[in-house]
N, C-alpha and C. Protein backbone atom coordinates (compact mmCIF):
# COMPACT_ATOMS: atom_id res chain seq x y z
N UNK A 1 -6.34 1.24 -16.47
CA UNK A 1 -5.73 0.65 -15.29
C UNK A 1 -5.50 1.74 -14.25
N UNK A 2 -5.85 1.63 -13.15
CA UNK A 2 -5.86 2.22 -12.35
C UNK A 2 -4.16 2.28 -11.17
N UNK A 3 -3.43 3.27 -10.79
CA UNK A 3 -2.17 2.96 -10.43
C UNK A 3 -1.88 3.80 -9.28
N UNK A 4 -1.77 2.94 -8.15
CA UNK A 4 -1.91 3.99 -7.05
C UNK A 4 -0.20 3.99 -6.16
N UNK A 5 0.16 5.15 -5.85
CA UNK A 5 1.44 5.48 -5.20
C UNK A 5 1.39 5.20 -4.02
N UNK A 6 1.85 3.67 -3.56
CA UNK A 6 2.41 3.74 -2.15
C UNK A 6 3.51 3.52 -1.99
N UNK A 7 4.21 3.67 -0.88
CA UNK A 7 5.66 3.72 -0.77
C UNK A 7 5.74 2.36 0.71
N UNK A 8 4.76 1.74 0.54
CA UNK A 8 4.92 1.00 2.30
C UNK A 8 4.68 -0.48 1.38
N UNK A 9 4.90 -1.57 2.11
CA UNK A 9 5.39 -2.79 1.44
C UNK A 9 4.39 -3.82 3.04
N UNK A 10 3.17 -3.20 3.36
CA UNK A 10 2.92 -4.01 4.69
C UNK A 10 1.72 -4.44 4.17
N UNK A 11 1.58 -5.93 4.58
CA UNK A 11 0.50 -7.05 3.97
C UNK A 11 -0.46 -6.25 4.80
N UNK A 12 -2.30 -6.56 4.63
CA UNK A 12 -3.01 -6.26 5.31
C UNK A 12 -2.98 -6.98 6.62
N UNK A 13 -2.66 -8.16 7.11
CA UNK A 13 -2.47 -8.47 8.41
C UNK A 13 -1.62 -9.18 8.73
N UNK A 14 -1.84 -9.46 10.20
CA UNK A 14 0.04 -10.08 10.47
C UNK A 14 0.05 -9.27 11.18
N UNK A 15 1.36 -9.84 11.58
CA UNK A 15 2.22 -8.87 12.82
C UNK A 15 3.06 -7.86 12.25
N UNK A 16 3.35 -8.18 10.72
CA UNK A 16 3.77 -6.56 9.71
C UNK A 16 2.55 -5.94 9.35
N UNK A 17 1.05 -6.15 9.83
CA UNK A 17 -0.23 -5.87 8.91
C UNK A 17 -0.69 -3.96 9.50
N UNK A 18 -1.37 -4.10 8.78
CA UNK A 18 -1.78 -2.33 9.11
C UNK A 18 -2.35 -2.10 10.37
N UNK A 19 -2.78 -2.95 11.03
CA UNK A 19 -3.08 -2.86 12.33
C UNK A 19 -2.02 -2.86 13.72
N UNK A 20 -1.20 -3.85 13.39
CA UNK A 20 -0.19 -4.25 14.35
C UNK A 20 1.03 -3.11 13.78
N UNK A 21 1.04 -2.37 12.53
CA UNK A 21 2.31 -1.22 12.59
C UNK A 21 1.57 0.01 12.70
N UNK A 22 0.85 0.58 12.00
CA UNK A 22 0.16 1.82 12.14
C UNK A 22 -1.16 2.03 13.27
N UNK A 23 -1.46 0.89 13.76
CA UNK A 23 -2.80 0.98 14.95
C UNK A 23 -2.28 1.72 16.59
N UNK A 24 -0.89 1.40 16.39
CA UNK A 24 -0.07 2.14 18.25
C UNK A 24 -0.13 3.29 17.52
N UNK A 25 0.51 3.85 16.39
CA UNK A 25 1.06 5.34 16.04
C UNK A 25 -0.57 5.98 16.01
N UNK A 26 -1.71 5.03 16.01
CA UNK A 26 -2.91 6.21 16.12
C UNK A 26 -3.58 6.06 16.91
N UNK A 27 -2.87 5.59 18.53
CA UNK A 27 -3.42 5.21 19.76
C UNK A 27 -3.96 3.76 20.17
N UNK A 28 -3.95 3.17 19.39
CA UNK A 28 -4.54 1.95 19.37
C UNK A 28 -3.51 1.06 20.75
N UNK A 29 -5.05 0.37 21.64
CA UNK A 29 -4.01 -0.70 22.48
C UNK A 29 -3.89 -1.81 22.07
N UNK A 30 -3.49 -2.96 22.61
CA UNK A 30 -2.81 -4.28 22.31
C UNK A 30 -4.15 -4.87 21.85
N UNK A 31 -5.23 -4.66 22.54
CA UNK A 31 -6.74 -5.17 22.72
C UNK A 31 -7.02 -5.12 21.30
N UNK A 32 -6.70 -3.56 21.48
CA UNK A 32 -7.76 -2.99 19.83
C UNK A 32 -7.16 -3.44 18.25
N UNK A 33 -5.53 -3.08 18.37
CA UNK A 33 -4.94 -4.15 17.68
C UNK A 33 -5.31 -5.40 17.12
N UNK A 34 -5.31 -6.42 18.18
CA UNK A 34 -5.99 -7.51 18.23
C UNK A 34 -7.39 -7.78 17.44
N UNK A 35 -8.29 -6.80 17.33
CA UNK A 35 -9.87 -6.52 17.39
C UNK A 35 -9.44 -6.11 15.78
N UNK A 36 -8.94 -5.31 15.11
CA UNK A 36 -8.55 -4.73 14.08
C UNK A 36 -7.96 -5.55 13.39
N UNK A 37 -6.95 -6.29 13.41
CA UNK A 37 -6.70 -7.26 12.84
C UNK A 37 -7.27 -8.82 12.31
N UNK A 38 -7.99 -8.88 13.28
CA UNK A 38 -9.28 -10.23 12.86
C UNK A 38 -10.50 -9.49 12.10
N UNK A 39 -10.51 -8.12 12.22
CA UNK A 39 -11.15 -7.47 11.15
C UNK A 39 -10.78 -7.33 10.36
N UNK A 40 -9.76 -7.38 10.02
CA UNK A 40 -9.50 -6.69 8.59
C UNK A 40 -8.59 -8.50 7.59
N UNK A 41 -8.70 -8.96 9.03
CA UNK A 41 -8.59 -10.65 8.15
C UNK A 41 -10.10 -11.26 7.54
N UNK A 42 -11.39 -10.96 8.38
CA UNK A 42 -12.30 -10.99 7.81
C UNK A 42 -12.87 -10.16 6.44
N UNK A 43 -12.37 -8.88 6.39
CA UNK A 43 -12.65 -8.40 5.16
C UNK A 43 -12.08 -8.95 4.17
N UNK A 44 -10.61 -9.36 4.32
CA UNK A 44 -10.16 -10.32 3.21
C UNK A 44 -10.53 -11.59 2.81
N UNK A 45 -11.65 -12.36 3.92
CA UNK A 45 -11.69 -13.44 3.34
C UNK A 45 -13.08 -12.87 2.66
N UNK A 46 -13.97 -12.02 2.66
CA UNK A 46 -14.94 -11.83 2.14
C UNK A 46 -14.25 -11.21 0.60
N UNK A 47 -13.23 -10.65 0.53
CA UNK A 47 -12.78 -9.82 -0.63
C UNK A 47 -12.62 -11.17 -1.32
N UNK A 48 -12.25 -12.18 -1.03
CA UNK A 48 -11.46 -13.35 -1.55
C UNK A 48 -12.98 -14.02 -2.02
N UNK A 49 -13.99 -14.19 -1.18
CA UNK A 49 -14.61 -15.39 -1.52
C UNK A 49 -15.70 -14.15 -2.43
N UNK A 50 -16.19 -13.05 -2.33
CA UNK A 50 -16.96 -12.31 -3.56
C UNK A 50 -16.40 -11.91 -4.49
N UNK A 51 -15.03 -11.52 -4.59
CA UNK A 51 -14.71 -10.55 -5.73
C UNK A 51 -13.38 -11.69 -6.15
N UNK A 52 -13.23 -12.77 -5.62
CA UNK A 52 -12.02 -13.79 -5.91
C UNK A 52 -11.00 -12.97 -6.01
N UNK A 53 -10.75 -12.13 -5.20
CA UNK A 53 -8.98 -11.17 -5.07
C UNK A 53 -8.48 -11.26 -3.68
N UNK A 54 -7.09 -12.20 -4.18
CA UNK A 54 -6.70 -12.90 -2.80
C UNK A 54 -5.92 -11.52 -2.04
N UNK A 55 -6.02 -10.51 -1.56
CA UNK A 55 -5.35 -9.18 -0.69
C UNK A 55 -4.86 -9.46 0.34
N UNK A 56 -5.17 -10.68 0.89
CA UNK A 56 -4.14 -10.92 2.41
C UNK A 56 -2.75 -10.53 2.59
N UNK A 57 -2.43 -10.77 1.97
CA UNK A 57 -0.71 -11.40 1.87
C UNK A 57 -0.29 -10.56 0.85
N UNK A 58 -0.62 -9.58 0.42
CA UNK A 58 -0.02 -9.01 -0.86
C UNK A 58 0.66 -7.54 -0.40
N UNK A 59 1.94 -7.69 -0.36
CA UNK A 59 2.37 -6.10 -0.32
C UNK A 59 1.59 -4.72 -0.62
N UNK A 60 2.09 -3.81 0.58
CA UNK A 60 1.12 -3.05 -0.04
C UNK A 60 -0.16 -2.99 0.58
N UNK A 61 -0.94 -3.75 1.05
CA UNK A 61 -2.45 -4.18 1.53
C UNK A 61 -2.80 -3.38 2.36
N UNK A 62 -1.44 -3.22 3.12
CA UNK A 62 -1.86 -2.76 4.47
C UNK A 62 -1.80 -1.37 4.30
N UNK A 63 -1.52 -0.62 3.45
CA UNK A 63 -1.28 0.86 3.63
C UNK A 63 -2.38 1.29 3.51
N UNK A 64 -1.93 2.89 4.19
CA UNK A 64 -3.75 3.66 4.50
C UNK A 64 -4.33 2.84 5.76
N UNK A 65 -4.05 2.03 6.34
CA UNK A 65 -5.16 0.99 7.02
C UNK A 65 -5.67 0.09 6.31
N UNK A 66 -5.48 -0.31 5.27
CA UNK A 66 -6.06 -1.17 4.55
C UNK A 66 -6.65 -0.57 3.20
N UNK A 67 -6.41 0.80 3.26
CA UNK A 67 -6.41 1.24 1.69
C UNK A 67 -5.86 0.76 0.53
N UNK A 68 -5.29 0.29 0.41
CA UNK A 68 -4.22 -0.73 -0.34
C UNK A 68 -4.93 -1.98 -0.98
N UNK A 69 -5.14 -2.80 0.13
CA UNK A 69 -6.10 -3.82 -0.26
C UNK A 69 -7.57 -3.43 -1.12
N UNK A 70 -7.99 -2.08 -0.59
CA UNK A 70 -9.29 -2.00 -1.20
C UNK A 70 -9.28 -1.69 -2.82
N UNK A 71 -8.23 -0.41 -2.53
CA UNK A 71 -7.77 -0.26 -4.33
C UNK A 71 -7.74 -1.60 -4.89
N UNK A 72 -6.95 -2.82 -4.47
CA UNK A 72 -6.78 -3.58 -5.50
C UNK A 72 -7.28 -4.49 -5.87
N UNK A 73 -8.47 -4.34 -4.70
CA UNK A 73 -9.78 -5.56 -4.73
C UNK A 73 -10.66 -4.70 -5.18
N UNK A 74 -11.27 -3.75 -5.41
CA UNK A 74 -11.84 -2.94 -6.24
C UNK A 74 -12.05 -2.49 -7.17
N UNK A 75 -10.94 -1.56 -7.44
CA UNK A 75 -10.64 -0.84 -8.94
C UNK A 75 -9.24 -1.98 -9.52
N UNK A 76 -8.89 -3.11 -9.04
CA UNK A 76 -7.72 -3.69 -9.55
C UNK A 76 -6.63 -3.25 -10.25
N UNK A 77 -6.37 -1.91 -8.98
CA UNK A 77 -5.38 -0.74 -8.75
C UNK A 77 -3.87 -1.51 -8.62
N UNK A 78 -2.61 -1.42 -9.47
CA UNK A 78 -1.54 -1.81 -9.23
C UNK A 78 -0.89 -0.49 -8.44
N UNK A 79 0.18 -1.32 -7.17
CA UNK A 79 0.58 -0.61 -6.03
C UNK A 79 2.29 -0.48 -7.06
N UNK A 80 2.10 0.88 -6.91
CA UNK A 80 3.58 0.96 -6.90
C UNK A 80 4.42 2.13 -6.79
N UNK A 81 5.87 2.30 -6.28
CA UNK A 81 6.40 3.37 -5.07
C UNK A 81 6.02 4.71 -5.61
N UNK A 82 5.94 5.37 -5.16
CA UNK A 82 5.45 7.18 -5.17
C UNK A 82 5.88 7.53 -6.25
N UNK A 83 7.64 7.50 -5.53
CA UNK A 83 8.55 8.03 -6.62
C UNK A 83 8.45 7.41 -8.04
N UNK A 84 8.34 6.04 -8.04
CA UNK A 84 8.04 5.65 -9.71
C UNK A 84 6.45 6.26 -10.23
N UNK A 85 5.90 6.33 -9.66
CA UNK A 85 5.37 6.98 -10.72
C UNK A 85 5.40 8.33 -11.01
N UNK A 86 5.80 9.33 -10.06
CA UNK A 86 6.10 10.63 -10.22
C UNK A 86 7.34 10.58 -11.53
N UNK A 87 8.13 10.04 -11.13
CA UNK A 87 9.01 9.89 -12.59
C UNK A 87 8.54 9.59 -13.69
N UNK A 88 8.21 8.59 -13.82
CA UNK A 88 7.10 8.50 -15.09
C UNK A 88 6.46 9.66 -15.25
N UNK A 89 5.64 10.13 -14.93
CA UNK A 89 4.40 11.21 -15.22
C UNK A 89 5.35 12.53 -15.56
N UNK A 90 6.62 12.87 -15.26
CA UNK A 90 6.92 13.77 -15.55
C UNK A 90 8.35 13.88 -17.04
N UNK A 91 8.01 12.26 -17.47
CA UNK A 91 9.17 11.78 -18.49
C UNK A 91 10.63 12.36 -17.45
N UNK A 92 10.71 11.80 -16.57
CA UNK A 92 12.16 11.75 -15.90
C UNK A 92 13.23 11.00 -16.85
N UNK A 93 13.27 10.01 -17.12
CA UNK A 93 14.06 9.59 -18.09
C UNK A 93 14.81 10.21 -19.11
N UNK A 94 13.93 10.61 -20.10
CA UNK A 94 13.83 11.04 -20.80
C UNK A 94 14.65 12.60 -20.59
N UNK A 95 14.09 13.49 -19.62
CA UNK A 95 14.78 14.48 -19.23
C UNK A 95 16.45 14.64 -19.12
N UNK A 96 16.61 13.40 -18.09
CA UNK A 96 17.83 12.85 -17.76
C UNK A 96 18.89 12.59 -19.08
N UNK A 97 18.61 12.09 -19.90
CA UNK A 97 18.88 11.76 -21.14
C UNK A 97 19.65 12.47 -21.81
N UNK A 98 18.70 13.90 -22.01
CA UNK A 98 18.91 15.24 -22.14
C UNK A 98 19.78 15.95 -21.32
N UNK A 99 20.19 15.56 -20.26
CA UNK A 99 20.59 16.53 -19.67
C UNK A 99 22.25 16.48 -19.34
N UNK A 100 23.16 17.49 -19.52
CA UNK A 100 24.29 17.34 -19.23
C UNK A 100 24.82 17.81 -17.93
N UNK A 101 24.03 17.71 -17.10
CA UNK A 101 24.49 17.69 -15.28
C UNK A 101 23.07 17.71 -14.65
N UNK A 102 22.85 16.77 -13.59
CA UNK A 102 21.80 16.45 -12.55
C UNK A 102 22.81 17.00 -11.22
N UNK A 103 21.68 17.56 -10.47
CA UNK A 103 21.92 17.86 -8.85
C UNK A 103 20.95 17.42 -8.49
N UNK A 104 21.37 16.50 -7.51
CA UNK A 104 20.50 15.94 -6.43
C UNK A 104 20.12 17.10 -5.40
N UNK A 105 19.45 16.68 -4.38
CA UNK A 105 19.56 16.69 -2.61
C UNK A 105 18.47 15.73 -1.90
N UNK A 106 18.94 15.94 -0.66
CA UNK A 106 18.09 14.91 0.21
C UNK A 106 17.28 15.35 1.26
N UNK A 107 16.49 15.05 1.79
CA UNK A 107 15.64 15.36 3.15
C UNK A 107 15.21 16.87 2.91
């Protein structure tokens, strides 16, 4: 199983979709937006009607630009936050368990 770390929760399209949140932060105008988003609604209905993996609407889709969706119409990659799996991979738990004082920090 394939398990990929994203930390973003944005469907592939829509007005939360990877086009309409991340397309201004990489210059994109209202036009191109627009243009990007009926694209990347068309890739989903093709993901949907060849590989039967519904990615529209699924958290997650939209990250990367639509990296998200491809992992999971592809390699049928489960999305899930950074930090969980960095914990896992390093037996955080487990550590914790063990341990008789944790220090945090932030930022």
């Amino acid at each position: 199983m394939f398990i990929a770390a994203c930390d973003v929760d944005n469907p592939l399209v829509g007005p939360n979709g990877a086009a309409a949140v991340y397309g201004p932060q990489k210059g994109a105008r209202p036009v191109d937006i627009e243009d990007l988003d009926a694209a990347l609604s068309r890739l989903a209905d093709v993901l949907a009607r060849d590989l039967r993996v519904d990615v529209q609407g699924q958290p997650g889709a939209g990250a990367a630009g639509g990296l998200g969706a491809g992992l999971m119409a592809l390699v049928h990659a489960a999305l899930r936050p950074g930090v969980e799996v960095v914990f896992h991979e390093v037996g955080l738990a487990r550590k914790l368990a063990a341990a008789d004082l944790v220090v945090t920090g932030e930022g």
